[in-house]
Protein backbone atom coordinates (compact mmCIF):
# COMPACT_ATOMS: atom_id res chain seq x y z
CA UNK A 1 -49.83 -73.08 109.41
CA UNK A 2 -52.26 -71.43 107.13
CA UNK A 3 -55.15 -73.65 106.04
CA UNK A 4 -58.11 -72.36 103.05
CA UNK A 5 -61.22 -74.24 102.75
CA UNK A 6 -62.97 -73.90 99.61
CA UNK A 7 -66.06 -72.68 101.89
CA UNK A 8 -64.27 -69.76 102.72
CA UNK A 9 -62.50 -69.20 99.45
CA UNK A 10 -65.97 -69.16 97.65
CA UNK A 11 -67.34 -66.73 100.17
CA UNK A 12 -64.42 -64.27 99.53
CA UNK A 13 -65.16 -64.52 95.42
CA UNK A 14 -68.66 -63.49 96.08
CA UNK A 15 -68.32 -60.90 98.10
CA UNK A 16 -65.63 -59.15 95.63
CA UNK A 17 -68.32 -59.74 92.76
CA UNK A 18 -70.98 -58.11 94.89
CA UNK A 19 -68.67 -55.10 95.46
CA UNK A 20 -67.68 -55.20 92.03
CA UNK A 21 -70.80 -54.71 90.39
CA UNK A 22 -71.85 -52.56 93.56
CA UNK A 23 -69.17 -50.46 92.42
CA UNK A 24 -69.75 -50.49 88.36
CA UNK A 25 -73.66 -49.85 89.29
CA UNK A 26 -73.05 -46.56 91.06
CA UNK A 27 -69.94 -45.02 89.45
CA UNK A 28 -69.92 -42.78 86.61
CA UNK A 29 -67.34 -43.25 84.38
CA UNK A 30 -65.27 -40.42 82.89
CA UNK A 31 -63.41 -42.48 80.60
CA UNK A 32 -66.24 -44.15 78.57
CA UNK A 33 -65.50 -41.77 75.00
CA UNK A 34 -61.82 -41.93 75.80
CA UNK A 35 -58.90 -44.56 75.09
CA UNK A 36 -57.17 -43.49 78.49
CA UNK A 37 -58.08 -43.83 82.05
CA UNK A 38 -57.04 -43.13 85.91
CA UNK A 39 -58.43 -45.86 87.75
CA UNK A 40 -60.06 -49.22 86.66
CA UNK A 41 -61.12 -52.62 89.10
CA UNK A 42 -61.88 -55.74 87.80
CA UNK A 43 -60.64 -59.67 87.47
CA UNK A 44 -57.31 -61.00 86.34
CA UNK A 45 -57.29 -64.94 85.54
CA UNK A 46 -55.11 -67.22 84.54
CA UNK A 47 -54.30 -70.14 87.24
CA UNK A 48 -56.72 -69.24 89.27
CA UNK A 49 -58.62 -65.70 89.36
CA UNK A 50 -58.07 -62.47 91.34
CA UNK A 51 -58.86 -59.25 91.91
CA UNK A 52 -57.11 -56.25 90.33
CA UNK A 53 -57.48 -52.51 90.88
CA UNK A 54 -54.68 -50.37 88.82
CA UNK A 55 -54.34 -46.85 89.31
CA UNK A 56 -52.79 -43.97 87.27
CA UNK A 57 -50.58 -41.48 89.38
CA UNK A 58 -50.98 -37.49 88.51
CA UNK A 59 -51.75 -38.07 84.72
CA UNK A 60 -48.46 -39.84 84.06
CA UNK A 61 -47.75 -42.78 82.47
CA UNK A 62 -46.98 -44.70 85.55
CA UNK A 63 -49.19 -46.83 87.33
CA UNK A 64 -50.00 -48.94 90.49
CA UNK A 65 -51.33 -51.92 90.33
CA UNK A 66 -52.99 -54.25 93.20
CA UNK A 67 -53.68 -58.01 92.78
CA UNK A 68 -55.04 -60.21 95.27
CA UNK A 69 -54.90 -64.04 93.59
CA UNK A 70 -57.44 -67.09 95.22
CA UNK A 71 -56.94 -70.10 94.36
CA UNK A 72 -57.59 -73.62 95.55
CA UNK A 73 -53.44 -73.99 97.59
CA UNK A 74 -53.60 -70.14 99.04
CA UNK A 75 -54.01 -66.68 98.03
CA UNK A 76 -51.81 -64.04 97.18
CA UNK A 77 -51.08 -60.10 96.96
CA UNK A 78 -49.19 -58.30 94.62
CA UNK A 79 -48.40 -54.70 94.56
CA UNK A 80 -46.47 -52.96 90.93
CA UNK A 81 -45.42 -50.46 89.56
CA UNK A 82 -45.72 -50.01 86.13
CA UNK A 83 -44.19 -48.12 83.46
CA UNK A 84 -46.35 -47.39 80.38
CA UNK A 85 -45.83 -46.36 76.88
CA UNK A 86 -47.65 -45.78 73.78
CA UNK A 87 -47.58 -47.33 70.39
CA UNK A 88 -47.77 -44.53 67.61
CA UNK A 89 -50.07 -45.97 65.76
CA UNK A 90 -52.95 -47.46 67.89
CA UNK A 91 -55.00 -45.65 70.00
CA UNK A 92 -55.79 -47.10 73.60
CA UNK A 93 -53.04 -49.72 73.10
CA UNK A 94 -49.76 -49.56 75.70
CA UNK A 95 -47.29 -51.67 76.49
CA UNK A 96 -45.69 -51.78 80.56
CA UNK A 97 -43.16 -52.99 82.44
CA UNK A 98 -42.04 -52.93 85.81
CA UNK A 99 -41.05 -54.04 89.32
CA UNK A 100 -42.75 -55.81 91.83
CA UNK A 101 -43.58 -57.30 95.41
CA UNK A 102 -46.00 -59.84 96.92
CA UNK A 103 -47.00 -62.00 100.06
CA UNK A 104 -48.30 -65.25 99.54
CA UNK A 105 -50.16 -67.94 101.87
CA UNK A 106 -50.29 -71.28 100.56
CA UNK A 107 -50.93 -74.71 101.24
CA UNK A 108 -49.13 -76.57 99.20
CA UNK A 109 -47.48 -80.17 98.92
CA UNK A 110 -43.97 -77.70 98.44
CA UNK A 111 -44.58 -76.58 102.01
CA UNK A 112 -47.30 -74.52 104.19
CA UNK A 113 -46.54 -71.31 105.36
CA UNK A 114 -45.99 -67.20 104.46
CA UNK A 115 -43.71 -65.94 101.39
CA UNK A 116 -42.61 -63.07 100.12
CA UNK A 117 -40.48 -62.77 96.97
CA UNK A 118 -39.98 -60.06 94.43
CA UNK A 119 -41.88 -59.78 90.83
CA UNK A 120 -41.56 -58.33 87.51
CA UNK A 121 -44.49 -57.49 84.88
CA UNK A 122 -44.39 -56.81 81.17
CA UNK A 123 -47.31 -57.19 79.59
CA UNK A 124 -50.00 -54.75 77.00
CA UNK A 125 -53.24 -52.70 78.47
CA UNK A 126 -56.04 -51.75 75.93
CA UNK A 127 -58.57 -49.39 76.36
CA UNK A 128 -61.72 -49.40 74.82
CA UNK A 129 -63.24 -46.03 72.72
CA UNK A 130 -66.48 -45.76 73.74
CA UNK A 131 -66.59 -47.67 76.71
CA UNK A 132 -65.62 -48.40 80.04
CA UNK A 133 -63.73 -51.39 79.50
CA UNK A 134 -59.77 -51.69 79.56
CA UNK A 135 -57.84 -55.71 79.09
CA UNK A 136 -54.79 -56.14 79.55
CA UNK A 137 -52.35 -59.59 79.04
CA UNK A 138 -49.28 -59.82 81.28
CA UNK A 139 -46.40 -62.22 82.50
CA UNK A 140 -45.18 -61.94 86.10
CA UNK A 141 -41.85 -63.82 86.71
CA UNK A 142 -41.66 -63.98 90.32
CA UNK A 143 -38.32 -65.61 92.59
CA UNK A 144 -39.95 -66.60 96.14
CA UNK A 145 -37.90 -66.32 99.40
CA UNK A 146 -38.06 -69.40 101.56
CA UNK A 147 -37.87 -73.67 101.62
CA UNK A 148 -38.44 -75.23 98.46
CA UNK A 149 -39.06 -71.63 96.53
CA UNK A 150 -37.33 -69.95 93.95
CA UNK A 151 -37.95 -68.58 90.81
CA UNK A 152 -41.38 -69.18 89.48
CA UNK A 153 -42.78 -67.91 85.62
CA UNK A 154 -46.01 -68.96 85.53
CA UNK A 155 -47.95 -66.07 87.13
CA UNK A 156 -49.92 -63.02 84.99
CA UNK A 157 -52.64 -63.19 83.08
CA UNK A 158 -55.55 -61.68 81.61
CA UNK A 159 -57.60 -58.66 83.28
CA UNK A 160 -60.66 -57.36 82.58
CA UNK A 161 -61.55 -54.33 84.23
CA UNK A 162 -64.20 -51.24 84.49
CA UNK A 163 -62.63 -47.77 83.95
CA UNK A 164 -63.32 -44.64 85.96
């Protein structure tokens, strides 16, 4: 069985803020007079909070993104691969789309243990002109494998995240 405390949970949060602003301290960013970028880290919330680090591949519109979500039953990682395209008319704004995979470990009253299921994003990414600062708002419909799991729409969320 796989057991959090909050102890350890808080620990974890602080550490990734100390290497987050570590990391925004010391890194130059290429993209700050731009409304693109190649790589950005930051925070995704919603039910909970996570960390998110989305990557660009060779200059195309297609992207990586990692997620690891805390929260107070477990945590969880997401890998996906996203699919972007532009609207016409407004700079830094794209919508994506995509598939997905994750591995969660919970502690939950539907059962302890290790998942996996499958995922799939849509969602719209915005970067900022004149700064190092890309949001983005998603939806990630998940389906679970395993006892008392299934399909489950509530993840996604909001991201905020520094640009290099």
């Amino acid at each position: 069985m796989f057991h959090l405390k909050l102890f350890d949970m808080r620990q974890v949060l602080v550490l990734a803020a100390a290497l987050f602003i570590v990391t925004v301290l010391q890194a130059q960013s290429k993209s700050a007079n731009s409304s693109s970028y190649t790589t950005a880290l930051g925070v995704k919330v919603w039910d909970g909070g996570g960390i998110s680090l989305k990557h660009f591949f060779n200059g195309s519109n297609n992207a990586g993104e990692l997620i690891g979500y805390f929260w107070n039953r477990g945590v969880r990682f997401t890998g996906l691969y996203e699919i972007h395209g532009n609207f016409s008319d407004a700079s830094g704004l794209k919508w994506y789309i995509g598939p997905g995979a994750h591995i969660g470990f919970y502690n939950t009253k539907y059962g302890d243990g290790t998942f996996a299921g499958i995922d799939g994003v849509m969602g719209l990414d915005y970067k900022f002109r004149g700064a190092p600062i890309n949001m983005s708002i998603d939806w990630q419909p998940s389906f679970e494998f395993g006892d008392n799991r299934g399909f489950v729409g509530s993840w996604g969320g909001l991201g905020i995240r520094y640009t290099f």
